[in-house]
Protein backbone atom coordinates (compact mmCIF):
# COMPACT_ATOMS: atom_id res chain seq x y z
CA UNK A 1 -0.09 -7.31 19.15
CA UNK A 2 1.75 -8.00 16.12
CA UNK A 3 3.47 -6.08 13.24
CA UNK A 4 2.16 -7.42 10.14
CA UNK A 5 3.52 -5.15 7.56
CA UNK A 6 5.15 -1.68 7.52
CA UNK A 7 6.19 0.04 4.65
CA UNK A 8 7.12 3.97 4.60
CA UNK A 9 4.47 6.15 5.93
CA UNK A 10 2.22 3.02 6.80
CA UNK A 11 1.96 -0.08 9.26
CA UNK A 12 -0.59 -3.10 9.85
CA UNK A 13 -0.86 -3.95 13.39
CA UNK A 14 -2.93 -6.90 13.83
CA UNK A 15 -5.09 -6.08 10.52
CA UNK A 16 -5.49 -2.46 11.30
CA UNK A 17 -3.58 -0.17 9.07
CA UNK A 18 -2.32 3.29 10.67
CA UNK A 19 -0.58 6.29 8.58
CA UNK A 20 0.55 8.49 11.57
CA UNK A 21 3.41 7.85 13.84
CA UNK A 22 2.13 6.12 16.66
CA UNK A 23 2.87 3.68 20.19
CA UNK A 24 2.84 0.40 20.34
CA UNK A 25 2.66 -2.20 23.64
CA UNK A 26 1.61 -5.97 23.82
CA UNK A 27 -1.51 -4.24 24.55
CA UNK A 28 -2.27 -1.58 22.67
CA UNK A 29 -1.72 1.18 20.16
CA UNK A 30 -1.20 4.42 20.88
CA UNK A 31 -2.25 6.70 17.30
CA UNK A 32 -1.44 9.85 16.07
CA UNK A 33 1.65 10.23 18.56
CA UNK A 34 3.46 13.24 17.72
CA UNK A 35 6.51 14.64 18.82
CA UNK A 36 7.29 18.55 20.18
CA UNK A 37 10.19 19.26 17.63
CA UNK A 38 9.17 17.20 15.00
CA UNK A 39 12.18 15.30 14.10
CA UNK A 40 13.57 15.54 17.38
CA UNK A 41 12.99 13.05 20.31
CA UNK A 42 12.55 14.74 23.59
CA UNK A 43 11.99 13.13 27.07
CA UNK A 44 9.11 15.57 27.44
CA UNK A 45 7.53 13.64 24.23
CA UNK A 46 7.28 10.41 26.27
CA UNK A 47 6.18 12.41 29.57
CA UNK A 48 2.26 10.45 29.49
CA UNK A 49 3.82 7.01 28.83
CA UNK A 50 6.65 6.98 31.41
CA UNK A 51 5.05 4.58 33.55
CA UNK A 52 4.15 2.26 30.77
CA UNK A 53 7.86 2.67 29.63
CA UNK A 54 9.15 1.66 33.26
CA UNK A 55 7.11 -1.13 33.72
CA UNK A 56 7.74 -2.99 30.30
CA UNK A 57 11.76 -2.18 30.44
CA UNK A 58 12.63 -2.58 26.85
CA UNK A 59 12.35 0.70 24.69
CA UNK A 60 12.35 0.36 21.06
CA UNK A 61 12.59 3.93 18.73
CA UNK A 62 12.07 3.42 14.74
CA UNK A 63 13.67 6.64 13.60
CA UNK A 64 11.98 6.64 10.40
CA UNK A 65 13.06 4.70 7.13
CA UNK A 66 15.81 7.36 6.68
CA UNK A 67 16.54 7.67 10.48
CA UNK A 68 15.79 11.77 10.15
CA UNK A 69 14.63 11.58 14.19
CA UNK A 70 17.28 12.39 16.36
CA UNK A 71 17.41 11.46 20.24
CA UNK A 72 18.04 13.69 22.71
CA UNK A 73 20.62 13.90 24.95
CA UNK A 74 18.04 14.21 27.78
CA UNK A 75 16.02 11.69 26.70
CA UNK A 76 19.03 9.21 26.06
CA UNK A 77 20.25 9.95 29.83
CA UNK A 78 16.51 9.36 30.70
CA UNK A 79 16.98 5.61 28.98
CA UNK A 80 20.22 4.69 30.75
CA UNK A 81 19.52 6.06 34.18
CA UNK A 82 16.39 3.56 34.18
CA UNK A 83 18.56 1.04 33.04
CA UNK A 84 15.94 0.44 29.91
CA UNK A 85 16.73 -2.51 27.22
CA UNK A 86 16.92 0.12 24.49
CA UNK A 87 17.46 -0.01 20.48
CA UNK A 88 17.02 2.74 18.03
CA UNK A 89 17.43 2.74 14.26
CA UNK A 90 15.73 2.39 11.20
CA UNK A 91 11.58 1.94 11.21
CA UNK A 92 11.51 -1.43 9.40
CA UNK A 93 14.22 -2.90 11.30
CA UNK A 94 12.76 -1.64 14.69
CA UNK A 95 9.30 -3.22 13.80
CA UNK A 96 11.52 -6.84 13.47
CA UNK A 97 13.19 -6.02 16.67
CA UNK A 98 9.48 -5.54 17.82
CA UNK A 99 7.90 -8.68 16.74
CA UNK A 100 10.96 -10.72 17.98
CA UNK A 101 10.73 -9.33 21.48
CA UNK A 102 7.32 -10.54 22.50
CA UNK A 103 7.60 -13.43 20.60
CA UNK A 104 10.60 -14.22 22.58
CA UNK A 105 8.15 -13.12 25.80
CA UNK A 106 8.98 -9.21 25.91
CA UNK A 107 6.57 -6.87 26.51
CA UNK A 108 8.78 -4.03 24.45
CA UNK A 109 7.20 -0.35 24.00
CA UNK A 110 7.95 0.66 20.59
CA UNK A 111 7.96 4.76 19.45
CA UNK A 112 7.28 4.32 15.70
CA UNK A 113 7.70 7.22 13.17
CA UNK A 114 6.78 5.89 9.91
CA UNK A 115 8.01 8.28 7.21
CA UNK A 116 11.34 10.22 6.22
């Protein structure tokens, strides 16, 4: 899959537009993700997709185009214990970082929240 476009509050994946936060793998797309706390990132929010998160090794969180999610500390100890290729930051930058990875032969999970 590829990141064609991304502006705030929508990406094109592949030629499909989305408006909601969502999951993406070399795979598929995960829609409509949301979060517990809203702007907060907790390791219970990524409880379904641990496995999928294990097996591809490289994390990627875009924390909105004004970086208002914040990562928690669970969550973050989650990431290092399992020793995860992990970058955060900005939503536009993260969906570079994205497209990069697999084209460099990644298989990177990316947790996208697309507004504020």
């Amino acid at each position: 899959m590829k990141i064609n476009f991304f502006e705030h509050g929508k990406i094109e994946i592949d030629g499909i537009v989305y408006t909601n936060d969502l999951i993406i793998s070399p795979e598929k797309v995960i829609k409509d993700w949301r979060r517990k706390k809203g702007h907060r990132l907790l390791k219970e929010d990524i409880e379904r997709y641990k496995e999928m998160i294990l097996n591809s090794g490289y994390l990627l969180c875009g924390c909105g185009t004004s970086k208002k999610v914040k990562l928690d500390k669970e969550f973050l100890e989650w990431v290092k214990i399992n020793d995860l290729i992990f970058f955060h930051g900005e939503t536009g930058s993260i969906t570079k970082l994205y497209n990069e990875a697999v084209e460099r032969g990644h298989k990177p999970i990316a947790l996208l929240h697309l507004t504020c």
